[in-house]
C-alpha atoms as a PDB file:
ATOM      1  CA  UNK A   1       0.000   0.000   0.000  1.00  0.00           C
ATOM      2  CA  UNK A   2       1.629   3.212  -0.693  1.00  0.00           C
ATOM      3  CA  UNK A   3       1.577   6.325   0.705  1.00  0.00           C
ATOM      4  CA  UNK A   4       1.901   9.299  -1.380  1.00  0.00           C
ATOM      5  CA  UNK A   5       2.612  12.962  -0.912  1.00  0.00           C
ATOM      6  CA  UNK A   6       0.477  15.828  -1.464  1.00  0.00           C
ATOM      7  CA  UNK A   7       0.672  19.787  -1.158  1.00  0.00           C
ATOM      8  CA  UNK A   8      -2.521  21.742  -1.067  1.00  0.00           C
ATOM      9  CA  UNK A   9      -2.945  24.504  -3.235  1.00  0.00           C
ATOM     10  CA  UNK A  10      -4.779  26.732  -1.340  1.00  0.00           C
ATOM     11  CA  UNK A  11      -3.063  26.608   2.595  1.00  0.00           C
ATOM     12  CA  UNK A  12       0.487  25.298   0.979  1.00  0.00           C
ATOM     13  CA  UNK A  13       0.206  22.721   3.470  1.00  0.00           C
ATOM     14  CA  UNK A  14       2.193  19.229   2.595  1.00  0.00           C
ATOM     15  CA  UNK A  15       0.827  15.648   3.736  1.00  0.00           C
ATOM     16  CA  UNK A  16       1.193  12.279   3.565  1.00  0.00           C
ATOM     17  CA  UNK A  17      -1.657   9.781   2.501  1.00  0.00           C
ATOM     18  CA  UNK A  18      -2.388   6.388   2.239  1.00  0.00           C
ATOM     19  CA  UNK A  19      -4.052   5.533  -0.805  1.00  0.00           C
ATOM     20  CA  UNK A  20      -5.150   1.979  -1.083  1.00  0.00           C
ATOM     21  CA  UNK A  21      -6.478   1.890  -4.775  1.00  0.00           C
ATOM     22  CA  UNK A  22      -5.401   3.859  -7.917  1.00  0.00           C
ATOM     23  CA  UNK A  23      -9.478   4.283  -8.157  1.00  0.00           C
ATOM     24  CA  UNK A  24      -9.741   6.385  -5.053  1.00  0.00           C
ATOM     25  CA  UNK A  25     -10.243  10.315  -5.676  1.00  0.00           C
ATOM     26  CA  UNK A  26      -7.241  12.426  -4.547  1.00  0.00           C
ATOM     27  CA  UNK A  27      -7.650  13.178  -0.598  1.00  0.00           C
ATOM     28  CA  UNK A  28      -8.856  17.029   0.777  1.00  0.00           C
ATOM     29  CA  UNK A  29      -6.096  18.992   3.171  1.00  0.00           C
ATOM     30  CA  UNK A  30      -6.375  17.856   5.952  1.00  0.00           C
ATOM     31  CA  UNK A  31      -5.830  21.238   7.465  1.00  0.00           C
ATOM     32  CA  UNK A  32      -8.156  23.682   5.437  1.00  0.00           C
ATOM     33  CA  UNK A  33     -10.142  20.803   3.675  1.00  0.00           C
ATOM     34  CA  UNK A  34      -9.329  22.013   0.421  1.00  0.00           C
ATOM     35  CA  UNK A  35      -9.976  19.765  -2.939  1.00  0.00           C
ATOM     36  CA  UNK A  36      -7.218  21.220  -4.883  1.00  0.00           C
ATOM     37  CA  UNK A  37      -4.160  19.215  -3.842  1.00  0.00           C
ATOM     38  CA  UNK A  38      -0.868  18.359  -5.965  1.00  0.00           C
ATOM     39  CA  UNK A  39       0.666  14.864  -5.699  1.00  0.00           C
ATOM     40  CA  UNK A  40       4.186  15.339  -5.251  1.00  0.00           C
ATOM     41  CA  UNK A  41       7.085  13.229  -6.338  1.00  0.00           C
ATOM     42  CA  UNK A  42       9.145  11.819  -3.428  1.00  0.00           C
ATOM     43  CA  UNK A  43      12.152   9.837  -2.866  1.00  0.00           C
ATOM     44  CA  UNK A  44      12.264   6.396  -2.005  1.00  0.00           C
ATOM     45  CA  UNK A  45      12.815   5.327   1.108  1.00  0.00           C
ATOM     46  CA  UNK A  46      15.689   3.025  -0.043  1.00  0.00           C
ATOM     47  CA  UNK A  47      18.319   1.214   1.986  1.00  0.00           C
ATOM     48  CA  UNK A  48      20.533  -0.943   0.419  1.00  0.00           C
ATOM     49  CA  UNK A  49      23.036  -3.830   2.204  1.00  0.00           C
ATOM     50  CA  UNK A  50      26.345  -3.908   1.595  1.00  0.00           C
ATOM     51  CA  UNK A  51      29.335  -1.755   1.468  1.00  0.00           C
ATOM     52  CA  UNK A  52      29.756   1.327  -1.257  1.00  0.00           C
ATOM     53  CA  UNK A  53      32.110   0.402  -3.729  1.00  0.00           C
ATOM     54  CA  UNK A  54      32.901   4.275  -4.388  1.00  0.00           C
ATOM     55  CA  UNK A  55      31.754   3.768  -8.616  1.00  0.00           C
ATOM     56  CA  UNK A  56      28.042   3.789  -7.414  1.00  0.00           C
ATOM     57  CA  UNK A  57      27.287   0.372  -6.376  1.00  0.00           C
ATOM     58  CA  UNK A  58      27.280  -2.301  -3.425  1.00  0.00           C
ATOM     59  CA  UNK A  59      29.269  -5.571  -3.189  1.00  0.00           C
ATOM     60  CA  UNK A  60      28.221  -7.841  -0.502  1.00  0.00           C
ATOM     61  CA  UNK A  61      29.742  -7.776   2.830  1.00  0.00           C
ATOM     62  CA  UNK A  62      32.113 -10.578   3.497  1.00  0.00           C
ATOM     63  CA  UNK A  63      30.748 -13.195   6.032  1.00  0.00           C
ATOM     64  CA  UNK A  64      34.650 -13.779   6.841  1.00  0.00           C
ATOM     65  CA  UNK A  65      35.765 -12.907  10.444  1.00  0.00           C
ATOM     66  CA  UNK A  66      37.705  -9.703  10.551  1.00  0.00           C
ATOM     67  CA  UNK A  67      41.513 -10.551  11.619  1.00  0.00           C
ATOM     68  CA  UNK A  68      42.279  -9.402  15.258  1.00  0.00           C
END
């Protein structure tokens, strides 16, 4: 289920919404109630696992004991 974000037109207000089809109608502000809201595009929330290569990408960490 994704939540999407949205900034209201009128107040300028920004919120988060759950929207649970791609049928439902856009939410209201939930501060003024206003109809006239923007859906914003928002970064992922993305984590990946590993360790940064430094050219963009992950390897794997090793499962090898560190020396010590």
């Amino acid at each position: 289920m994704p939540i999407f974000e949205y900034l209201c037109k009128k107040c300028n207000h920004q919120f988060e919404e759950l929207i649970l089809s791609a049928n439902d109608p856009a939410p209201k502000c939930p501060k003024c109630q206003n109809e006239n809201v923007e859906k914003l595009m928002s970064a992922a929330c993305f984590r990946p696992h590993g360790i940064p290569t430094g050219a963009g990408g992950f390897k794997a960490p090793s499962c090898a004991p560190s020396g010590g």
